[in-house]
Protein backbone atom coordinates (compact mmCIF):
# COMPACT_ATOMS: atom_id res chain seq x y z
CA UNK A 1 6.74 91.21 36.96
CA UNK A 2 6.16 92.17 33.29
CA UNK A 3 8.74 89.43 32.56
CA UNK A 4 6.99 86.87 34.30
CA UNK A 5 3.47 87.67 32.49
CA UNK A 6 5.67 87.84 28.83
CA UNK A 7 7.28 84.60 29.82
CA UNK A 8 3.50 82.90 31.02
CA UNK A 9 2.04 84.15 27.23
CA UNK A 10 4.66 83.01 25.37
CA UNK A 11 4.49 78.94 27.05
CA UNK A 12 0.80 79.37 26.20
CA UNK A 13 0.73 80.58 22.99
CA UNK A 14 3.75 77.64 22.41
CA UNK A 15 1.11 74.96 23.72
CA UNK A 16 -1.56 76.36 21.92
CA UNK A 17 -0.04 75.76 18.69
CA UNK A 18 1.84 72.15 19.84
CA UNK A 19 -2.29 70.84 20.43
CA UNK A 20 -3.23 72.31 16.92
CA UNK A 21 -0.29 70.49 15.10
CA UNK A 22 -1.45 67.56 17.06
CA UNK A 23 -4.75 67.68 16.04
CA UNK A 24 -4.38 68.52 12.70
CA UNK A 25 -1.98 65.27 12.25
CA UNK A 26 -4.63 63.06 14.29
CA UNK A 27 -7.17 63.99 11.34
CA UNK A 28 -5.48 63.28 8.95
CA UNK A 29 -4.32 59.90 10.53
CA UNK A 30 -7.93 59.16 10.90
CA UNK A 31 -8.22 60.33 7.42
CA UNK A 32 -5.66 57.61 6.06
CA UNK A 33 -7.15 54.95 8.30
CA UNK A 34 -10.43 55.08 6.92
CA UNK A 35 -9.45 55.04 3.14
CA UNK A 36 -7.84 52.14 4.31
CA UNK A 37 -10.25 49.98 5.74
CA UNK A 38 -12.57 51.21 2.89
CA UNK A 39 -9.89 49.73 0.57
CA UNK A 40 -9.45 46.14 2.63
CA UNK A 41 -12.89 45.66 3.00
CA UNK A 42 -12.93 43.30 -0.15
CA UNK A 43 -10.85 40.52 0.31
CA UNK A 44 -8.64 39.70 -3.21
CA UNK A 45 -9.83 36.04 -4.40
CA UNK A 46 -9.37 34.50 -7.92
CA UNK A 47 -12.03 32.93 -9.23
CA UNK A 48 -12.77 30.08 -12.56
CA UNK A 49 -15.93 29.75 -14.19
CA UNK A 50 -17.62 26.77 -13.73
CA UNK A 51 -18.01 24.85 -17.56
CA UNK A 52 -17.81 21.33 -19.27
CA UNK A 53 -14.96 20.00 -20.44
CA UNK A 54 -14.27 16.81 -23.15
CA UNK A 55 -12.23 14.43 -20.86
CA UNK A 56 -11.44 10.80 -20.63
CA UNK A 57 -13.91 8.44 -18.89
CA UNK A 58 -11.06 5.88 -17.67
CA UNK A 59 -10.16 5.96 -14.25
CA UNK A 60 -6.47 5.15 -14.30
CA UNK A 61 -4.45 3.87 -10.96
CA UNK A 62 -1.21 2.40 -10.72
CA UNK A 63 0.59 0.06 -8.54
CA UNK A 64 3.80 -2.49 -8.32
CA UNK A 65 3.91 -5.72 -10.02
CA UNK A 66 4.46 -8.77 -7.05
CA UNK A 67 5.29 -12.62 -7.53
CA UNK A 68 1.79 -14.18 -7.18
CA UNK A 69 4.11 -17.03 -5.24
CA UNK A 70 7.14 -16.56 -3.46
CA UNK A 71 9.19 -18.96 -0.78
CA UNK A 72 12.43 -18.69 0.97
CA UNK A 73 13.85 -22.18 1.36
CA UNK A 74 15.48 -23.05 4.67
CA UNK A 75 17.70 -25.86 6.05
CA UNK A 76 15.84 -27.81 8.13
CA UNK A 77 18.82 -29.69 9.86
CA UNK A 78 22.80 -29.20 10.78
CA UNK A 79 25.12 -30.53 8.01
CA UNK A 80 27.81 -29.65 5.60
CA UNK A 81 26.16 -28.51 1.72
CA UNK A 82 28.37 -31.49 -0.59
CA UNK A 83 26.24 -30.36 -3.81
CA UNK A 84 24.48 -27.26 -5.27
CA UNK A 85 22.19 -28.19 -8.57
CA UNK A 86 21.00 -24.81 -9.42
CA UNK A 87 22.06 -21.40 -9.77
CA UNK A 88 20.41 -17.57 -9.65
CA UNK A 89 18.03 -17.75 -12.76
CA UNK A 90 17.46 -21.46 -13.14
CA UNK A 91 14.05 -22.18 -14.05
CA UNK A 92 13.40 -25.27 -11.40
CA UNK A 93 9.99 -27.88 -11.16
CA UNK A 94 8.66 -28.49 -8.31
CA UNK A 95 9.73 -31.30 -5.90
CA UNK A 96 13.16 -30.77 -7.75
CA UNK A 97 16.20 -31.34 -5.64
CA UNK A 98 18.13 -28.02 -5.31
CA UNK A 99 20.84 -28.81 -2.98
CA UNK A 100 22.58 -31.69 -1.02
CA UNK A 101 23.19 -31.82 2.58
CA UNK A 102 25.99 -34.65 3.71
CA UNK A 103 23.59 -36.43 6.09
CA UNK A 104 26.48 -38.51 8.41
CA UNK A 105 24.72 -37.64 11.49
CA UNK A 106 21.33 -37.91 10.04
CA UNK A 107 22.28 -41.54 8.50
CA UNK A 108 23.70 -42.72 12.10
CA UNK A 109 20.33 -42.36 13.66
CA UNK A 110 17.96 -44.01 11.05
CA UNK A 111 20.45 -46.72 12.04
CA UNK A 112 20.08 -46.35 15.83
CA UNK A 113 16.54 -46.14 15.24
CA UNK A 114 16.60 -49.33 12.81
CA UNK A 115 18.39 -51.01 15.29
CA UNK A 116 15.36 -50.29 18.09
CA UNK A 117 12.98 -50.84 15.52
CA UNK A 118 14.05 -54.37 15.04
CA UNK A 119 15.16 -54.78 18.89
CA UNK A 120 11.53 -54.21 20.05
CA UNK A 121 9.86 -56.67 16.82
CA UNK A 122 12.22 -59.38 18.33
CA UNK A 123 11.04 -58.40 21.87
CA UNK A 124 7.10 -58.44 20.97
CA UNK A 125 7.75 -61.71 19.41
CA UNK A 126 9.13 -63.28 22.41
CA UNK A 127 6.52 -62.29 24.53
CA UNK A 128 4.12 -63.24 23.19
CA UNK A 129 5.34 -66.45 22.73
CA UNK A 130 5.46 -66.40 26.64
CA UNK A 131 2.44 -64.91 27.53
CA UNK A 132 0.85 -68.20 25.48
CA UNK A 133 2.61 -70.62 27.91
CA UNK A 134 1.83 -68.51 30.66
CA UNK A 135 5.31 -67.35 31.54
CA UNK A 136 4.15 -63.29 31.39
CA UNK A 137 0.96 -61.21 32.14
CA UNK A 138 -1.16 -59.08 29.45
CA UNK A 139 -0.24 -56.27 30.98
CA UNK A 140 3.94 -57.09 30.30
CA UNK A 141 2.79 -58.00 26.70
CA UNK A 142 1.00 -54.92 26.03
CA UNK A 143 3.95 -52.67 27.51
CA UNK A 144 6.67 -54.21 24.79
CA UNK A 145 3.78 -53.42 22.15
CA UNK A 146 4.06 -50.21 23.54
CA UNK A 147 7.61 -50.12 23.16
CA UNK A 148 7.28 -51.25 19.56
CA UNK A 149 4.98 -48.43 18.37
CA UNK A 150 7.81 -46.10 20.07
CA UNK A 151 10.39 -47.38 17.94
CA UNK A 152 8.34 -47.48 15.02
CA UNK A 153 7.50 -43.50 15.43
CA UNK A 154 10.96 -42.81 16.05
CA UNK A 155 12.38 -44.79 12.98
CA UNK A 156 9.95 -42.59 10.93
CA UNK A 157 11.02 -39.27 12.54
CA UNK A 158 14.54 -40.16 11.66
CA UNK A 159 14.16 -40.90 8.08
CA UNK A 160 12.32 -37.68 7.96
CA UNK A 161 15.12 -35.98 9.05
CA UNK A 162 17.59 -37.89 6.49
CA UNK A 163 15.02 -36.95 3.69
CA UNK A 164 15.59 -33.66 4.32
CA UNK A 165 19.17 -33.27 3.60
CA UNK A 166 17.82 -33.41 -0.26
CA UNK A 167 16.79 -29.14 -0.69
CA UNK A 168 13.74 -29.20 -2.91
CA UNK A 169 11.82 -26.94 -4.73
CA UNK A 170 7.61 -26.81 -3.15
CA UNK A 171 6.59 -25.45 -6.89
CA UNK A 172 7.90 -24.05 -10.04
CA UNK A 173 9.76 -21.01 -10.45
CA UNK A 174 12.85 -19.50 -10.88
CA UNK A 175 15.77 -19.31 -8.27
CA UNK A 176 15.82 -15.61 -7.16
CA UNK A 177 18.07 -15.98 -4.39
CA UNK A 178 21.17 -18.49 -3.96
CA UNK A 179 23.05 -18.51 -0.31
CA UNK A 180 24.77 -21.43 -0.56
CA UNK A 181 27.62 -22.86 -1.92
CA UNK A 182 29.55 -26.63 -1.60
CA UNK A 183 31.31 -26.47 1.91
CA UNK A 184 29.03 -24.10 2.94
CA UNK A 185 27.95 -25.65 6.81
CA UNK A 186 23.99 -24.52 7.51
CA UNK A 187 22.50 -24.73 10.39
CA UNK A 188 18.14 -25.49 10.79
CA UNK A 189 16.40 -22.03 9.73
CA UNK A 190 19.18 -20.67 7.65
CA UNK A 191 18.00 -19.04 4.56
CA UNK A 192 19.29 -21.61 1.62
CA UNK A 193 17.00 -20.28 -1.72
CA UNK A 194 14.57 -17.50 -2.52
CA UNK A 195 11.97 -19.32 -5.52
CA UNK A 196 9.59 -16.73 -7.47
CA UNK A 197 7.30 -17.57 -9.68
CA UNK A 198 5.93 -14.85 -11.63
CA UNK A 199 4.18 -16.79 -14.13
CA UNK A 200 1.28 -15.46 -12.74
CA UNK A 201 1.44 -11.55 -10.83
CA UNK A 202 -0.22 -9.44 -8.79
CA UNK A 203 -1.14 -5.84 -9.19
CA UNK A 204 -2.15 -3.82 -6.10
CA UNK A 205 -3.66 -0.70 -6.52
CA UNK A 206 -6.11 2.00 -4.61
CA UNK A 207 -8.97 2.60 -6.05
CA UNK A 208 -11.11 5.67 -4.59
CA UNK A 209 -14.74 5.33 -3.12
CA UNK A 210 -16.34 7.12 -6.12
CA UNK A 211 -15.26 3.92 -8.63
CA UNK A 212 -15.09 1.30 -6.79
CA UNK A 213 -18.76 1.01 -6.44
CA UNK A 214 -18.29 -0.44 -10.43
CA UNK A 215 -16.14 -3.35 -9.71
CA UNK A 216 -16.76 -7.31 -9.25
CA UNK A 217 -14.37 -9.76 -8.60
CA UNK A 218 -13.48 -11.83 -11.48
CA UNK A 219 -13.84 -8.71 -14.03
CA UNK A 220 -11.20 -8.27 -17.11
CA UNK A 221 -9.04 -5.22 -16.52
CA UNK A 222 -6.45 -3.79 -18.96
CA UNK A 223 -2.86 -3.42 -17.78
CA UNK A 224 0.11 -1.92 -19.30
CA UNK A 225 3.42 -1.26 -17.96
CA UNK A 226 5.48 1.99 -18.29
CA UNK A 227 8.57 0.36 -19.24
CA UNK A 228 7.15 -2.00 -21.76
CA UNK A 229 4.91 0.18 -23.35
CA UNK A 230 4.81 -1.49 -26.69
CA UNK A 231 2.87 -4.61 -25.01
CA UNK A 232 -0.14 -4.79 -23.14
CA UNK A 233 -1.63 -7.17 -20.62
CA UNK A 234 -5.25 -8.45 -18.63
CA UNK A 235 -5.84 -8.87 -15.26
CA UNK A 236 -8.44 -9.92 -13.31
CA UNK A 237 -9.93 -8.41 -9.98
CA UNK A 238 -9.43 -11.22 -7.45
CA UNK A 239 -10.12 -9.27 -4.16
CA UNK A 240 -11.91 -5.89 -3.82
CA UNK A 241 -11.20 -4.55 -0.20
CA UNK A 242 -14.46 -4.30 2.21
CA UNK A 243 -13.15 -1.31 4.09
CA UNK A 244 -11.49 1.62 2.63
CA UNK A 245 -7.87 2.79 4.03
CA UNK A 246 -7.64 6.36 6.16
CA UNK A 247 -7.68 8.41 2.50
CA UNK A 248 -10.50 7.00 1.61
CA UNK A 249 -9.02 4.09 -1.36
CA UNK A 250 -10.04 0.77 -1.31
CA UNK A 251 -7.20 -1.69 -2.35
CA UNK A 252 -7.96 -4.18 -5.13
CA UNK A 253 -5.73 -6.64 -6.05
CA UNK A 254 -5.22 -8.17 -9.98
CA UNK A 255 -4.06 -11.35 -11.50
CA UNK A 256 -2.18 -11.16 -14.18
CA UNK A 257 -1.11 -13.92 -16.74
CA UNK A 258 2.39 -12.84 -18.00
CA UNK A 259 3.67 -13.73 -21.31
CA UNK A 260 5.74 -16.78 -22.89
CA UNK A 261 9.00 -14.65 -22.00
CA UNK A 262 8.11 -13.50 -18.57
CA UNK A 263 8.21 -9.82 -19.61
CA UNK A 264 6.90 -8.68 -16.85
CA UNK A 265 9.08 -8.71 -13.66
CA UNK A 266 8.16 -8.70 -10.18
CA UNK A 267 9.15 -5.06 -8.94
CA UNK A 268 7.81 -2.97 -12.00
CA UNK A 269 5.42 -0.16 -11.88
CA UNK A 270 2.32 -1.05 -13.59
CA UNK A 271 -1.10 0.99 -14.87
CA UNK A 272 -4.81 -0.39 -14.20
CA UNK A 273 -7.16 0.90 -16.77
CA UNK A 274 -10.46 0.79 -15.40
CA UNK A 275 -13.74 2.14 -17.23
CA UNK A 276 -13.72 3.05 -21.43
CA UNK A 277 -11.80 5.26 -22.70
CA UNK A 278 -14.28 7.47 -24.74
CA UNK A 279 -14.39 10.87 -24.25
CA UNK A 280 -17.26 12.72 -22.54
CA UNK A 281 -18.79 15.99 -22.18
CA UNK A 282 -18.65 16.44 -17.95
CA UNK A 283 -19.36 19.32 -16.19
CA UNK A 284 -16.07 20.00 -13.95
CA UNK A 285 -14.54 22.56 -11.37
CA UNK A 286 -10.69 22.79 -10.42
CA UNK A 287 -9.61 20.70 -7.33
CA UNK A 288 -8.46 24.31 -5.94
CA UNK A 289 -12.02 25.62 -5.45
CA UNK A 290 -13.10 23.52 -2.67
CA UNK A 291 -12.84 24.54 1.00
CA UNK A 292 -10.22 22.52 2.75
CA UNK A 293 -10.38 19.01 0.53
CA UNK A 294 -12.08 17.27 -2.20
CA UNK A 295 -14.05 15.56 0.19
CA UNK A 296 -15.32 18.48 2.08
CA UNK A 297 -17.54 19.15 -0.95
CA UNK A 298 -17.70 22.53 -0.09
CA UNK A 299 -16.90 25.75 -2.34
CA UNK A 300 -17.48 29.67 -2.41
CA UNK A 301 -19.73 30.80 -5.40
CA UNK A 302 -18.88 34.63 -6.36
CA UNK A 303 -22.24 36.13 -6.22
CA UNK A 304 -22.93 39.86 -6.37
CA UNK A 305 -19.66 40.86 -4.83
CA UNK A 306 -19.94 38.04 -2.07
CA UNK A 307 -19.11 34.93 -1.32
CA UNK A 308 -21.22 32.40 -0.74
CA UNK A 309 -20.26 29.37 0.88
CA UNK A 310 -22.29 26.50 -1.47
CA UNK A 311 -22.40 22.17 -0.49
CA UNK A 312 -22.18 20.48 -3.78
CA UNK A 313 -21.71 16.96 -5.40
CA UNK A 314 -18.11 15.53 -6.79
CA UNK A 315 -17.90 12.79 -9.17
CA UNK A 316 -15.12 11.31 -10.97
CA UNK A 317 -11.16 12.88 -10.70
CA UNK A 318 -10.19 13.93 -13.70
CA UNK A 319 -6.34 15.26 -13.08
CA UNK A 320 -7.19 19.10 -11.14
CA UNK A 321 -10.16 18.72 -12.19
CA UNK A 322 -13.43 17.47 -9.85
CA UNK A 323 -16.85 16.33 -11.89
CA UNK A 324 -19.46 18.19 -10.19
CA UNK A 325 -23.09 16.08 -10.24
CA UNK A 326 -24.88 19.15 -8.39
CA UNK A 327 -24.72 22.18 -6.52
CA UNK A 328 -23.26 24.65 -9.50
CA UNK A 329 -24.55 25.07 -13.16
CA UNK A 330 -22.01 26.07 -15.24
CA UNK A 331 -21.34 30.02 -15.53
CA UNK A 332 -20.80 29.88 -12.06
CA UNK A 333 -18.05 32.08 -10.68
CA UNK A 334 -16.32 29.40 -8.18
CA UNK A 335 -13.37 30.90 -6.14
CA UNK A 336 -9.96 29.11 -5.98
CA UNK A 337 -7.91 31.03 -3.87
CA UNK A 338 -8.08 33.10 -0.77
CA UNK A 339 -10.67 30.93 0.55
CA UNK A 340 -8.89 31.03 4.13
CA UNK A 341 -9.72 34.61 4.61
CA UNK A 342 -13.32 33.57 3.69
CA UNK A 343 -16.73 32.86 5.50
CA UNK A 344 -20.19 32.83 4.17
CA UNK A 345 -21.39 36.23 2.90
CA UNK A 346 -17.47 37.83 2.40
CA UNK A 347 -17.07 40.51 0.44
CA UNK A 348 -14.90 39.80 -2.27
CA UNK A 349 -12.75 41.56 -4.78
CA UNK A 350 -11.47 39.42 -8.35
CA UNK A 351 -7.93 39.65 -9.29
């Protein structure tokens, strides 16, 4: 029995201390716990202060130079190619002959249709000369007239077709493309010559909704192209999109006269300078510190350990940097990263 009752004190006594441990540990887990969520309270952010800066009033955008007229030349009937006048490169007039199709078939029916041609004049002729003695009725008269405009129509069609065994240039350029060779056989739609002229180019850019508002058609733009950057070239703005694309550009096209050595080629990168070039004095923020996108115009302003979610107004791009019109002065604390972990009124911590 005394065993028993030595045994029962000893289990207690063994508990006893197994729920102080315990609670000791919980306290100081507690402990820990809150020193931590003291310490996360304050979410880390960076932040730049808002100031001017000297930059370059020119809004630049670039784009690829394009042939301001291009056609590929097809066959327009069957035949067998007997001559080829030009070759890749050759500068060609238009309405000059590039190729020649042998036209055997082609010549056969301007005869056949000669030959109806002149069977229904002969027929017309005749009566008429009976419908004056009374031998046939208006009607039979007017029918071989009928007959005659036919063959007429048809004779035309067919020289039409013969004509077109001569390949010829519709303006003047220079023979990109050349798919044909003598002996080559072609058949109607096949692809003979590719003609560019790029005397004359066009430059499409994107221009974005906060500069476009300061073009015309018909205005004098500089253009320069990286690879020949010793030279320099004008275009004119000959369409201004009326609806921007889904990021907000609106696409403007440029002429642009080329030089006496076609310098310029079709294909090239080129640079539209729009605006002066003079340096100004513009109030600016990096592209970082507003909340999702440029166009949100949205930022967080550090403010006594906070911060505060702020609307503003963007200008001009200027590289990562956004003109701001309104909504900051500068000295401004504006945050540019950690805004994801952000709402209005945050506590914030500067790294």
């Amino acid at each position: 029995m005394k065993k028993v009752v030595i045994t029962g004190i000893i289990v207690i006594a063994a508990l006893a201390g197994i729920m102080y441990v315990l609670n000791n540990h919980k306290a100081e887990n507690q402990a820990q716990t809150d020193i931590v969520g003291q310490t996360n309270s304050h979410v880390a952010v960076r932040v730049e202060t808002v100031d001017f800066r000297e930059v370059n009033g020119q809004y630049i955008a670039n784009g690829t130079f394009a042939p301001k007229q291009e056609v590929k030349i097809s066959a327009e009937t069957p035949g067998l190619v007997t001559r080829v006048l030009v070759d890749e490169g050759s500068y060609v007039k238009a309405g000059q002959t590039l190729a020649v199709i042998k036209a055997d078939q082609q010549n056969v029916n301007v005869a056949n249709a000669q030959a109806m041609y002149n069977n229904a004049q002969t027929e017309v002729a005749r009566f008429e000369s009976a419908y004056a003695t009374g031998g046939v009725t208006k009607q039979q008269l007017d029918q071989v007239k009928l007959q005659l405009v036919n063959a007429k129509n048809n004779l035309s069609s067919a020289q039409i077709s013969a004509g077109d065994v001569n390949i010829k240039a519709s303006f003047a350029g220079i023979i990109n493309k050349k798919n044909i060779e003598p002996g080559s056989f072609v058949n109607p739609g096949m692809e003979l010559f590719e003609v560019v002229n790029v005397s004359t180019l066009k430059l499409k850019v994107n221009v974005d909704e906060k500069h476009v508002g300061t073009l015309k058609v018909g205005q004098t733009i500089k253009v320069e192209s990286p690879v020949l950057a010793d030279q320099e070239f004008s275009g004119k703005i000959s369409f201004i999109a009326p609806k921007a694309d889904v990021s907000l550009n609106f696409p403007v096209e440029l002429d642009i006269q080329n030089n006496a050595s076609n310098a310029l080629k079709a294909g090239m990168y080129g640079n539209a300078y729009f605006g002066d070039s003079q340096l100004a004095n513009v109030l600016v923020i990096p592209r970082t510190a507003f909340v999702g996108s440029v166009s949100s115009n949205q930022v967080f302003v550090h403010k006594d350990g906070k911060a505060v979610l702020t609307k503003v107004v963007s200008g001009r791009t200027f590289g990562e940097y956004i003109e701001v019109i309104s909504g900051v002065e500068k000295g401004a604390q504006v945050i540019t990263s950690g805004q994801i972990n952000l709402i209005d009124g945050t506590a914030v911590e500067i790294i």
